[in-house]
Each structure stands twice: as C-alpha cells, then as structure tokens.
Protein backbone atom coordinates (compact mmCIF):
# COMPACT_ATOMS: atom_id res chain seq x y z
CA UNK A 1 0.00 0.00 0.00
CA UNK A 2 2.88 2.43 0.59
CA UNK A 3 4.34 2.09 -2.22
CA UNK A 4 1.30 2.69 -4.31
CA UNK A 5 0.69 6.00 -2.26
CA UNK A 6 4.69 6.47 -3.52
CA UNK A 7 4.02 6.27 -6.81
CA UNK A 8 0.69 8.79 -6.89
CA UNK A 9 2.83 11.14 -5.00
CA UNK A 10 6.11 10.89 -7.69
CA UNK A 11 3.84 10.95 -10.90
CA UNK A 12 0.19 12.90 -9.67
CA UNK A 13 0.94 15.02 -7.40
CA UNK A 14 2.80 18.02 -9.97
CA UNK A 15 -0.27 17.16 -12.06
CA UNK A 16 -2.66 17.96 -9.39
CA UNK A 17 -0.71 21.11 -8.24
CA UNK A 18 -1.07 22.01 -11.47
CA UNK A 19 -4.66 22.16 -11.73
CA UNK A 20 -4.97 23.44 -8.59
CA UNK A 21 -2.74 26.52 -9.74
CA UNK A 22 -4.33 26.94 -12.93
CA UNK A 23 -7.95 26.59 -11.42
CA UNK A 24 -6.79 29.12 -8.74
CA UNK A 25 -5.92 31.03 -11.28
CA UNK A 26 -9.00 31.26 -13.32
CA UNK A 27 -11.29 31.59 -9.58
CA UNK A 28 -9.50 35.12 -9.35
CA UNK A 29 -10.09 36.40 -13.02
CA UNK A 30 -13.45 35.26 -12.85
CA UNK A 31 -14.51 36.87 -9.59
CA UNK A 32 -12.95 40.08 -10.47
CA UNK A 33 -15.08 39.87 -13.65
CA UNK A 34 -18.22 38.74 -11.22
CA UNK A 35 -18.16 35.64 -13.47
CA UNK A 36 -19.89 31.89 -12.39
CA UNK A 37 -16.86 29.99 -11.21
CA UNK A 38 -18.76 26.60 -10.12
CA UNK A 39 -16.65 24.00 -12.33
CA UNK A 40 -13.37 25.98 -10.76
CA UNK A 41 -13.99 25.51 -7.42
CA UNK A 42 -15.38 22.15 -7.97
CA UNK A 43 -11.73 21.29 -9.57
CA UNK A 44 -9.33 23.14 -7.54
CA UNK A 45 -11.65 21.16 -4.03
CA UNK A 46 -10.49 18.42 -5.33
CA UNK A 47 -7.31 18.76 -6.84
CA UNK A 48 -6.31 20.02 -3.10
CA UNK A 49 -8.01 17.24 -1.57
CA UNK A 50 -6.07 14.81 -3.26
CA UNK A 51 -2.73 16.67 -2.69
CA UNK A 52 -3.50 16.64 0.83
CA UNK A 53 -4.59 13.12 1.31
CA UNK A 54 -1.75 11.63 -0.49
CA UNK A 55 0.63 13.67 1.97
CA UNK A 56 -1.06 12.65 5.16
CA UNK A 57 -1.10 9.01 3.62
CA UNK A 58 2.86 8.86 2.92
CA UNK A 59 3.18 10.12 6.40
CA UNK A 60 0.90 7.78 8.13
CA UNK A 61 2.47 5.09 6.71
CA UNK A 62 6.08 6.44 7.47
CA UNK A 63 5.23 6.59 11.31
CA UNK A 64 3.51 2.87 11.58
C-alpha cells in the first residue's frame, strides 16, 4: 500500500498542483469579472483534496 501511495505522489501530485494553480488562477479572473466559477472551485476542491490526502497518507504510513 505504501508504495502505491509512492508512486501517486512521484507521478500525480505536480499534475494535481497544477490544476490546482491553474484553477486558482481562473477563480480570481473570474470573480474580479463577477463571473460563475462553479466548475473551478469544484476542480481546484479536489485537486487540493487529493494533494493533501496523499501527503497525510505517505506520512501515516512512514510513522507505523
């Protein structure tokens, strides 16, 4: 199990900060423009969601 939670954090993890930049991103332009930003959030939630479970995974399984 660790060393699947290795892998998603060496190959996923730039991809999902990445997203999460970009979507972050495109959240500000649209709010300054008072513009719908549903799918944005939706995406950035969770692309940081996964970036954060994947870290407390890799160090759950480091302390055991």
């Amino acid at each position: 199990m660790f060393d699947f939670f290795i892998i998603i954090a060496t190959f996923l993890l730039p991809i999902f900060a990445i997203v999460f930049c970009l979507n972050l991103v495109a959240i500000l332009k649209k709010v300054k423009e008072e513009e719908f930003t549903n799918g944005n959030t939706i995406l950035l939630t969770l692309s940081f969601t996964a970036i954060v479970y994947t870290f407390s995974m890799l160090i759950i399984q480091t302390s055991s």
